[in-house]
C-alpha atoms as a PDB file:
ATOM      1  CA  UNK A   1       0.000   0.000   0.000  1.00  0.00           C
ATOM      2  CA  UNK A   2       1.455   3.352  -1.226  1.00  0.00           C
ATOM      3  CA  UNK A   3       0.858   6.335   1.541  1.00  0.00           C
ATOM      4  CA  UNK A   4       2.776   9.922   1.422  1.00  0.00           C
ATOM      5  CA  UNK A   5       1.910  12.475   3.190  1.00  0.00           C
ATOM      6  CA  UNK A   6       2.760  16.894   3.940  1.00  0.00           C
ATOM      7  CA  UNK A   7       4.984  18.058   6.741  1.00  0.00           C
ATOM      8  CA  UNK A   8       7.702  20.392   8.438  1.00  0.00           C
ATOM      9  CA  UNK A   9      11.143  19.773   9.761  1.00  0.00           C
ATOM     10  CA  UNK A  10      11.360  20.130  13.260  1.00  0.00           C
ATOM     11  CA  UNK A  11      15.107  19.664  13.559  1.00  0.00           C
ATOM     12  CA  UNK A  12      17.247  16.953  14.100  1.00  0.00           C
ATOM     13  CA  UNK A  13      18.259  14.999  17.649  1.00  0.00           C
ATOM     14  CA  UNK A  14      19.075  11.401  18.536  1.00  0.00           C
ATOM     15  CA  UNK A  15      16.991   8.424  19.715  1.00  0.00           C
ATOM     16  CA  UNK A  16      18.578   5.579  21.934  1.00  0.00           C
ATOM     17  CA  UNK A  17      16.940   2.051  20.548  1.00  0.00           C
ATOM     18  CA  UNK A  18      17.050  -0.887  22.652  1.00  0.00           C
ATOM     19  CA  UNK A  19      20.678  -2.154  22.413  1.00  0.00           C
ATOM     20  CA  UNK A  20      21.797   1.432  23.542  1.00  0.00           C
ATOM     21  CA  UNK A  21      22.886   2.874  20.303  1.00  0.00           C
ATOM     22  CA  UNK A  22      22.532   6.206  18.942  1.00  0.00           C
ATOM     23  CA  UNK A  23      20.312   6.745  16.231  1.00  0.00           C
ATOM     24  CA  UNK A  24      20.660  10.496  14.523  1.00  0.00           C
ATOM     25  CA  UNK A  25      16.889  11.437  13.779  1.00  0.00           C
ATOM     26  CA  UNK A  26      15.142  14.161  11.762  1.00  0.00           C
ATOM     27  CA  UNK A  27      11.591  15.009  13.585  1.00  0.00           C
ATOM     28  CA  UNK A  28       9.161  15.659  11.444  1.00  0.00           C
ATOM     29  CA  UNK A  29       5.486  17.598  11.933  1.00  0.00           C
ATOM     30  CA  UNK A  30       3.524  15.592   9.622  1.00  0.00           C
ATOM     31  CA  UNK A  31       0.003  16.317   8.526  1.00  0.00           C
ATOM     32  CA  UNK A  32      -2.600  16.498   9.546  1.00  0.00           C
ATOM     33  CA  UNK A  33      -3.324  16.704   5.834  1.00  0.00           C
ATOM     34  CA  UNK A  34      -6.738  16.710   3.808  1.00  0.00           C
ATOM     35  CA  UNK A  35      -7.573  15.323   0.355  1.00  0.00           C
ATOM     36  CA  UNK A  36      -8.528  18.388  -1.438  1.00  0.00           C
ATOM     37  CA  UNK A  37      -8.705  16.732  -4.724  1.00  0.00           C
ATOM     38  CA  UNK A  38      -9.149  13.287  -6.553  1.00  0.00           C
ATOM     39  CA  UNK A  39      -8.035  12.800 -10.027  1.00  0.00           C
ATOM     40  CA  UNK A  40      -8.775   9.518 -11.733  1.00  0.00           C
ATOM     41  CA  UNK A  41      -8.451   7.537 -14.882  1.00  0.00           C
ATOM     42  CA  UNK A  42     -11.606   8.280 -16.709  1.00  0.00           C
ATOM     43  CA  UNK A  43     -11.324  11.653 -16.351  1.00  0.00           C
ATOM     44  CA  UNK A  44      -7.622  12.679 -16.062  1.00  0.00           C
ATOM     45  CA  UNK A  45      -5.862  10.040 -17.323  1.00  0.00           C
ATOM     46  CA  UNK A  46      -4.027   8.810 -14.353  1.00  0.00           C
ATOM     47  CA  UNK A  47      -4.995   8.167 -10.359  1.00  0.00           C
ATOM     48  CA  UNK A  48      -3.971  10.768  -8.239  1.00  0.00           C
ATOM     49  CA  UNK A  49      -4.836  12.685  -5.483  1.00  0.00           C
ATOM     50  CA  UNK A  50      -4.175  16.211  -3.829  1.00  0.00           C
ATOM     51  CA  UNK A  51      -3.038  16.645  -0.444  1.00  0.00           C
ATOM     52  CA  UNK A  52      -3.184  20.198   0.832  1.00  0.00           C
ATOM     53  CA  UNK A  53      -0.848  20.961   4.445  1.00  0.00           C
ATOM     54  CA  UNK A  54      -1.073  24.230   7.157  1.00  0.00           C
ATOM     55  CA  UNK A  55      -4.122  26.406   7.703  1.00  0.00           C
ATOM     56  CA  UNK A  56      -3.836  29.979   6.179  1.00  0.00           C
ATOM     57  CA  UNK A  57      -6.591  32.497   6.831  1.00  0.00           C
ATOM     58  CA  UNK A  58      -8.636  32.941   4.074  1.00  0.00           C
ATOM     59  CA  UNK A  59      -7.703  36.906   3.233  1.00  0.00           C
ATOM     60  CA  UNK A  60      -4.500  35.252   2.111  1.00  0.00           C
ATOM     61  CA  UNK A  61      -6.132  33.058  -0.692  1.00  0.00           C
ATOM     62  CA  UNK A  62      -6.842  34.276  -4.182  1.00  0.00           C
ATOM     63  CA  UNK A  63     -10.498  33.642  -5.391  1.00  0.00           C
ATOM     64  CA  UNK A  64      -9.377  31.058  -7.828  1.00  0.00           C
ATOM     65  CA  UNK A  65      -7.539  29.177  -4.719  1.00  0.00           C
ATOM     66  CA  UNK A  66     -10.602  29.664  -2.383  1.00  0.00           C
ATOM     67  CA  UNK A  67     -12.708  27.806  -5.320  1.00  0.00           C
ATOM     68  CA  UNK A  68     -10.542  25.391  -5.674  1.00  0.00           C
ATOM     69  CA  UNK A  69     -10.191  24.294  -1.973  1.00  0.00           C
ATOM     70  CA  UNK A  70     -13.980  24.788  -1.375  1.00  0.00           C
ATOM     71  CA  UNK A  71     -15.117  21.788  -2.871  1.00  0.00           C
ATOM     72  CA  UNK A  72     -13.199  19.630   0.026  1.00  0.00           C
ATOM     73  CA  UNK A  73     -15.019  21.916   2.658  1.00  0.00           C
ATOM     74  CA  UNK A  74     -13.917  24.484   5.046  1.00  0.00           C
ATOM     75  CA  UNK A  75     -10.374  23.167   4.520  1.00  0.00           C
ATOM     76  CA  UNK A  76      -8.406  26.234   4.100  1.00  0.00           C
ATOM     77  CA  UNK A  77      -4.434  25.701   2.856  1.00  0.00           C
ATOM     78  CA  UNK A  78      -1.341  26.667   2.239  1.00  0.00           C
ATOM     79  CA  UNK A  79       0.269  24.283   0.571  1.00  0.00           C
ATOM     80  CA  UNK A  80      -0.559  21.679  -2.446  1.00  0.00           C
ATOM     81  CA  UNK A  81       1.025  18.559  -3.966  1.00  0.00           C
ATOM     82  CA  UNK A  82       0.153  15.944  -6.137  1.00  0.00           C
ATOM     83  CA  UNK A  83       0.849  12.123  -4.933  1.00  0.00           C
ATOM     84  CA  UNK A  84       0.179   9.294  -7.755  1.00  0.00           C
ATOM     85  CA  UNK A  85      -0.973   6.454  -5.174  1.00  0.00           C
ATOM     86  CA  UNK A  86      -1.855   2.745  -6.208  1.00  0.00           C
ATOM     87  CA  UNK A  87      -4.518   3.327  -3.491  1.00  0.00           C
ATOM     88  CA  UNK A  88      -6.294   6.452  -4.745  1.00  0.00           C
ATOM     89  CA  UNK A  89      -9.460   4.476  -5.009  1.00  0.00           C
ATOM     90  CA  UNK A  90      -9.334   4.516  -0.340  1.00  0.00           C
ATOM     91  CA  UNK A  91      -9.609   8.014  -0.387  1.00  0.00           C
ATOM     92  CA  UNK A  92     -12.014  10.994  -1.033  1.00  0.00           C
ATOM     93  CA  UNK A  93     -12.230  14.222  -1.389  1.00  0.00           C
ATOM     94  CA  UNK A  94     -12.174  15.855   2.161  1.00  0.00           C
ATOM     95  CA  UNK A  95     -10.575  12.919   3.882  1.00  0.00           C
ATOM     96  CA  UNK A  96      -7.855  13.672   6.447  1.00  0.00           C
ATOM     97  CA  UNK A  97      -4.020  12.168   6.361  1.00  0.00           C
ATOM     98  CA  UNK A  98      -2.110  12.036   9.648  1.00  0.00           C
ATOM     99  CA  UNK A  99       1.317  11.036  10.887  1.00  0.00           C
ATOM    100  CA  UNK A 100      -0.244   7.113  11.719  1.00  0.00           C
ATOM    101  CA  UNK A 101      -0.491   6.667   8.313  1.00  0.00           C
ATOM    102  CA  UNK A 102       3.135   5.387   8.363  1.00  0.00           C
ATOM    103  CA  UNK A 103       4.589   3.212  10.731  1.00  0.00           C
ATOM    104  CA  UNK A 104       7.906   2.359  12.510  1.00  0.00           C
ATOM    105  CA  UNK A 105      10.082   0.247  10.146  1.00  0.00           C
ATOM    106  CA  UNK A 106       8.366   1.709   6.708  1.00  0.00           C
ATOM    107  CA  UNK A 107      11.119   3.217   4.599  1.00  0.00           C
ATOM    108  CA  UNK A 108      10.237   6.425   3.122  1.00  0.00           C
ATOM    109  CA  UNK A 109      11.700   8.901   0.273  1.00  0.00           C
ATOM    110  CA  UNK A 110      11.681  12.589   1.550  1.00  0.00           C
ATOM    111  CA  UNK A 111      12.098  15.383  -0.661  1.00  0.00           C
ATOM    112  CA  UNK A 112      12.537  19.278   0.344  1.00  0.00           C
ATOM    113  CA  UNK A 113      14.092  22.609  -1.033  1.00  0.00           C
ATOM    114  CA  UNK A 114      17.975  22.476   0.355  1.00  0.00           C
ATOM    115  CA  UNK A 115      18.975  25.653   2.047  1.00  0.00           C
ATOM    116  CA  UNK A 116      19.852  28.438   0.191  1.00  0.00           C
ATOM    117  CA  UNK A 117      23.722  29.856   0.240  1.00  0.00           C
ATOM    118  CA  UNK A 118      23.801  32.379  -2.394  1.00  0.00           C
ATOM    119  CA  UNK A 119      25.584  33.307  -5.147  1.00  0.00           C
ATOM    120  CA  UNK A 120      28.903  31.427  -5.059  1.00  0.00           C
ATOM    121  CA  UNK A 121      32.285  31.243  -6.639  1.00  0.00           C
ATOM    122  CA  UNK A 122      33.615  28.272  -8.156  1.00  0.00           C
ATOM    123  CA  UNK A 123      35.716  27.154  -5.243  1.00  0.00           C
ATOM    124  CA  UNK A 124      33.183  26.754  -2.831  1.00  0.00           C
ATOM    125  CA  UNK A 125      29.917  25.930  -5.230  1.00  0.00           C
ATOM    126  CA  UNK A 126      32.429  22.781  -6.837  1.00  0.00           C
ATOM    127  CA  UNK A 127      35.403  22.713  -4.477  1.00  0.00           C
ATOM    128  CA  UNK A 128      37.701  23.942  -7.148  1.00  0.00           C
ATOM    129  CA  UNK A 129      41.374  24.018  -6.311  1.00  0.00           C
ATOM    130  CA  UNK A 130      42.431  27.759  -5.511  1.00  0.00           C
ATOM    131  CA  UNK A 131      46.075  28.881  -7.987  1.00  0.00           C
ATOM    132  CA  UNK A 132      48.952  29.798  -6.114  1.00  0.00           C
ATOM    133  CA  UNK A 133      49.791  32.656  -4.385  1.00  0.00           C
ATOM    134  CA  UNK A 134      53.213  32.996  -4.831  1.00  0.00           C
ATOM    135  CA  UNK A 135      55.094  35.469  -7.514  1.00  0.00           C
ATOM    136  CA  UNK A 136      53.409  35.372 -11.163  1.00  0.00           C
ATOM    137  CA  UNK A 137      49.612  34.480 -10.426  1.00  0.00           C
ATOM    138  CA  UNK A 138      48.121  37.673 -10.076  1.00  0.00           C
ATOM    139  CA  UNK A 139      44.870  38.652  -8.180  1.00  0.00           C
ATOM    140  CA  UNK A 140      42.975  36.235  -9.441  1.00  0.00           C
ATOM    141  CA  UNK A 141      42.954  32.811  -6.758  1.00  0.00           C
ATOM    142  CA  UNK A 142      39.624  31.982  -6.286  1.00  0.00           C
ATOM    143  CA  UNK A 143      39.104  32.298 -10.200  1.00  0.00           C
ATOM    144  CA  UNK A 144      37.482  29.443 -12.434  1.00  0.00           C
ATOM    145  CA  UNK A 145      40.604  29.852 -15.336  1.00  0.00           C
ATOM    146  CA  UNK A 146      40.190  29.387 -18.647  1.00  0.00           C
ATOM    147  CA  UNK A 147      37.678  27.473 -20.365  1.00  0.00           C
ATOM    148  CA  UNK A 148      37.072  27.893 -23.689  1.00  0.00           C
ATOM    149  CA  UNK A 149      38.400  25.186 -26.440  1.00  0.00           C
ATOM    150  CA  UNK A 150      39.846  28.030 -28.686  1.00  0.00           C
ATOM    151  CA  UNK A 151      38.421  28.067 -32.767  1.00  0.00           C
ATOM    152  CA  UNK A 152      36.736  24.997 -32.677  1.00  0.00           C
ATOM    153  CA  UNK A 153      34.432  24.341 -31.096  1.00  0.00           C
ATOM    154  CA  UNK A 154      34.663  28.697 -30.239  1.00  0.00           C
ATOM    155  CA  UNK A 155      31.846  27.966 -27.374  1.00  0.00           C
ATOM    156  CA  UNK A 156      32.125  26.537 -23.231  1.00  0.00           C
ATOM    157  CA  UNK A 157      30.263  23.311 -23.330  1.00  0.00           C
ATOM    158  CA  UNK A 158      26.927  23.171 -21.328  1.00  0.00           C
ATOM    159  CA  UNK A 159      28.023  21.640 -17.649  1.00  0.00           C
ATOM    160  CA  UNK A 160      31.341  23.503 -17.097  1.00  0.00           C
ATOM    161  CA  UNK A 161      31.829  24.637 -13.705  1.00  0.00           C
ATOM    162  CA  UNK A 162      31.365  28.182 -12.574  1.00  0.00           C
ATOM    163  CA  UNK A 163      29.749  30.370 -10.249  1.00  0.00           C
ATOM    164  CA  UNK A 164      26.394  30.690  -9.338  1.00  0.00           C
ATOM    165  CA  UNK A 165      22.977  30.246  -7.152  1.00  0.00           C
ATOM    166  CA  UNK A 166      24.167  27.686  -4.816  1.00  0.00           C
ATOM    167  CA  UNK A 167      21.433  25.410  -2.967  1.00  0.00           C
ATOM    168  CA  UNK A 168      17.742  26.337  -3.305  1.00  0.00           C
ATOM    169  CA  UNK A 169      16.951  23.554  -4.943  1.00  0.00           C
ATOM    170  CA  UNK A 170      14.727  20.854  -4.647  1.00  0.00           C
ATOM    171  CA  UNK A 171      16.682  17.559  -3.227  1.00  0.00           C
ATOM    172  CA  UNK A 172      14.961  13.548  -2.834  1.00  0.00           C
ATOM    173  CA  UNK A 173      16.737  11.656  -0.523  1.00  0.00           C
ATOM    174  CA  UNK A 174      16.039   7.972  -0.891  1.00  0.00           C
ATOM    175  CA  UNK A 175      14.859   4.894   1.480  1.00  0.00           C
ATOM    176  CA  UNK A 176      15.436   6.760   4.968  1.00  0.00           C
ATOM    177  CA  UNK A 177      13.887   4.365   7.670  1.00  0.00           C
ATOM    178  CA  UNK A 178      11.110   5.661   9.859  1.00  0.00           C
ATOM    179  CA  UNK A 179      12.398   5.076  13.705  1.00  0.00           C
ATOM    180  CA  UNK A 180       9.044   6.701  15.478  1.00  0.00           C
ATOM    181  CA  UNK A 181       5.966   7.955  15.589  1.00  0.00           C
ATOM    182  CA  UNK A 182       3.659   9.588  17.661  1.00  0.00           C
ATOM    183  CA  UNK A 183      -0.012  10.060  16.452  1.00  0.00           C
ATOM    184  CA  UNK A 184      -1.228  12.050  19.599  1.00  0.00           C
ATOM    185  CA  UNK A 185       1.828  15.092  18.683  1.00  0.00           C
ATOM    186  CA  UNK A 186       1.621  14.081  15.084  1.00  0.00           C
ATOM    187  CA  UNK A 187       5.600  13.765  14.155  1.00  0.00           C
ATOM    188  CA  UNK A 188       7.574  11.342  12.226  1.00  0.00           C
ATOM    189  CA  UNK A 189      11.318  10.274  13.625  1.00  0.00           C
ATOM    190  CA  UNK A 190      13.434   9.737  10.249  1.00  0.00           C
ATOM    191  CA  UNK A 191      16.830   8.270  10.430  1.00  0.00           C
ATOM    192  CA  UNK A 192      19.287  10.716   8.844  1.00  0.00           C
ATOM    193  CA  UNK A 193      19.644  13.580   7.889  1.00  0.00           C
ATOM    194  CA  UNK A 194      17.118  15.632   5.133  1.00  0.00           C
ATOM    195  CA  UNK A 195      16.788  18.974   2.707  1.00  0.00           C
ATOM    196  CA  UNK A 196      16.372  22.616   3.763  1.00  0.00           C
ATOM    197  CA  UNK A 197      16.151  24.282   7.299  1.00  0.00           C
ATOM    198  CA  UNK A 198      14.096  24.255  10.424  1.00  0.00           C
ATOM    199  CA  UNK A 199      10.313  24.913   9.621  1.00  0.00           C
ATOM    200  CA  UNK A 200      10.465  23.909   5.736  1.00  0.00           C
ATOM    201  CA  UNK A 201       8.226  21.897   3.738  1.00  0.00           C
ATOM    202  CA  UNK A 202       8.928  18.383   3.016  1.00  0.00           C
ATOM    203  CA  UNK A 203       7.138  15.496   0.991  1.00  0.00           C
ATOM    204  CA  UNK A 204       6.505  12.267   1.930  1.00  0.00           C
ATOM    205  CA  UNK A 205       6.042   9.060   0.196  1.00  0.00           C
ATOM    206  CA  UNK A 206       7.324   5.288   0.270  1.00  0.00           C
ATOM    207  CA  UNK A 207      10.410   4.254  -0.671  1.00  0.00           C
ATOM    208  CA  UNK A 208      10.841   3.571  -4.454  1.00  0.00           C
ATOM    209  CA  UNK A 209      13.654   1.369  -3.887  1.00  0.00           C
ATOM    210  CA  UNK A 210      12.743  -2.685  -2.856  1.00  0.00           C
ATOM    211  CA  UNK A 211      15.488  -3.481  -0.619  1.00  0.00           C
ATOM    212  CA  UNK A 212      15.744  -7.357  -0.392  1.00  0.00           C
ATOM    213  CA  UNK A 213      16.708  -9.183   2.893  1.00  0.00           C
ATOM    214  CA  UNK A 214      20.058 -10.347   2.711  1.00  0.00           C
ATOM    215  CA  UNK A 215      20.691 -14.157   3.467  1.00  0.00           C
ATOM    216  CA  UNK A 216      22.612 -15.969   5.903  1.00  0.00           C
ATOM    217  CA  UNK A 217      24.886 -16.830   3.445  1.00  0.00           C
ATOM    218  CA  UNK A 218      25.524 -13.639   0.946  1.00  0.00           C
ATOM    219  CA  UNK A 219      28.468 -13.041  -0.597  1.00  0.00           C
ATOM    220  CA  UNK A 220      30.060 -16.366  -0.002  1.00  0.00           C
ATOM    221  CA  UNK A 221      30.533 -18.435  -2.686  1.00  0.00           C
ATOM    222  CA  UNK A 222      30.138 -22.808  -1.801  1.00  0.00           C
ATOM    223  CA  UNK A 223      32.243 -22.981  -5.366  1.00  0.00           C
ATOM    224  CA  UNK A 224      35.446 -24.737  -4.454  1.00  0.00           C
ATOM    225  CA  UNK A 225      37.910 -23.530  -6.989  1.00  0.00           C
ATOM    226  CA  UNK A 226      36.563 -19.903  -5.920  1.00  0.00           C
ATOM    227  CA  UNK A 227      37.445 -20.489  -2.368  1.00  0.00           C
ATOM    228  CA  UNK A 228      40.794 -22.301  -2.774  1.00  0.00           C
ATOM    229  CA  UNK A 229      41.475 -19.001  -4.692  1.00  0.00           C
ATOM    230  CA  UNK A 230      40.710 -17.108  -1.676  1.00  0.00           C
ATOM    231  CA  UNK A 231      42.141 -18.715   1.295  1.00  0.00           C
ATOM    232  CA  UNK A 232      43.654 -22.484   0.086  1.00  0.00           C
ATOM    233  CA  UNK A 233      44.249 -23.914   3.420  1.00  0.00           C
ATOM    234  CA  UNK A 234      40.894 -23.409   4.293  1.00  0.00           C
ATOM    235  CA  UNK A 235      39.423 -24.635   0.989  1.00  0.00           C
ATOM    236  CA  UNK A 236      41.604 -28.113   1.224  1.00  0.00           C
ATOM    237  CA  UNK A 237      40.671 -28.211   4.957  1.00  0.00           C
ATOM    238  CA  UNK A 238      36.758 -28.347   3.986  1.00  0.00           C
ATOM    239  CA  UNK A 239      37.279 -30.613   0.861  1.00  0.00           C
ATOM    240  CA  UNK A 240      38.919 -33.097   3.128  1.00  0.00           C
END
């Protein structure tokens, strides 16, 4: 069963489990969130549904916003995304989405807007090496050098290094494992670290990735001539 959901980073502390070990968390406000519209097969072309996150009054909505979030009720909010779900069919327009939705030991992808660091040099936007400062270089350092390929081809290739807007943009960081939750204050625990700062929004939504469970016996091969390659004291001892 597919399930994503709307919330806000909290910030990040650490969780003891039950052998004593540290797990580094990212707490998570998630939800509640309501349905505030259904898109389906016959009419759209594809199963989806809307989930809309955080009350705003409604002075702050344009009329075309207020008409669209009026047909799922007094729901009044802020923001809007667009989850394809194998289970669109379970929910309706005006249904609510809360933190229980997942549970501990789901895996989760969770995608946010990365903080912001401005307009950077080359150095520090692709850790490109500084030039000497010694007799001959000239006030240029923390310069990106040359880059064009002279006559031909007489342009930079799209993808070169240089400065520019550094962060700001929207990051998905895959199969994080969900440590907690807690329905009654309506936050997710996420292992790890994830995109943008304190109080920004995130998405969501199972992992896309199937991890398998390892066996008992990965990785080791019961081929003979393999393991007498590897250790052949121990491969005669066992063919003995």
């Amino acid at each position: 069963m597919e399930k994503a959901i709307i919330g806000k980073k909290v910030g990040m502390t650490q969780i003891f489990d039950a052998d004593g070990k540290v797990i580094p968390v990212t707490v998570i406000e998630a939800g509640p969130c309501t349905v505030v519209q259904k898109k389906t097969e016959e009419k759209d072309g594809y199963n989806a549904v809307q989930l809309g996150y955080g009350d705003v009054p409604e002075r702050k909505l344009t009329k075309p916003e207020l008409g669209h979030l009026k047909k799922a009720g007094e729901a009044r909010k802020k923001t809007l995304k667009e989850f394809k779900l194998d289970n669109c069919d379970a929910l309706n327009v005006g249904d609510e989405v809360k933190a229980d939705v997942f549970a501990e030991g789901d895996r989760v992808d969770v995608t946010g807007i990365s903080k912001g660091h401005g307009y950077q040099g080359v150095v520090k936007r692709h850790g490109a090496a500084r030039l000497k400062e010694t007799h001959g270089t000239g006030p240029v350092h923390r310069h990106a050098g040359s880059m064009g390929s002279g006559t031909d081809p007489s342009r930079i290739f799209k993808g070169k290094i240089g400065a520019g807007q550094m962060g700001n943009e929207q990051v998905t960081v895959l199969n994080l494992d969900v440590v907690k939750v807690d329905p009654e204050l309506g936050v997710i625990a996420v292992r790890g670290a994830i995109p943008g700062p304190k109080g920004g929004i995130v998405f969501l939504r199972n992992s896309v990735i199937n991890v398998k469970e390892k066996g008992a016996a990965a990785g080791i091969s019961n081929n003979p001539q393999k393991a007498s390659g590897r250790n052949p004291q121990k491969a005669s001892a066992r063919n003995k």
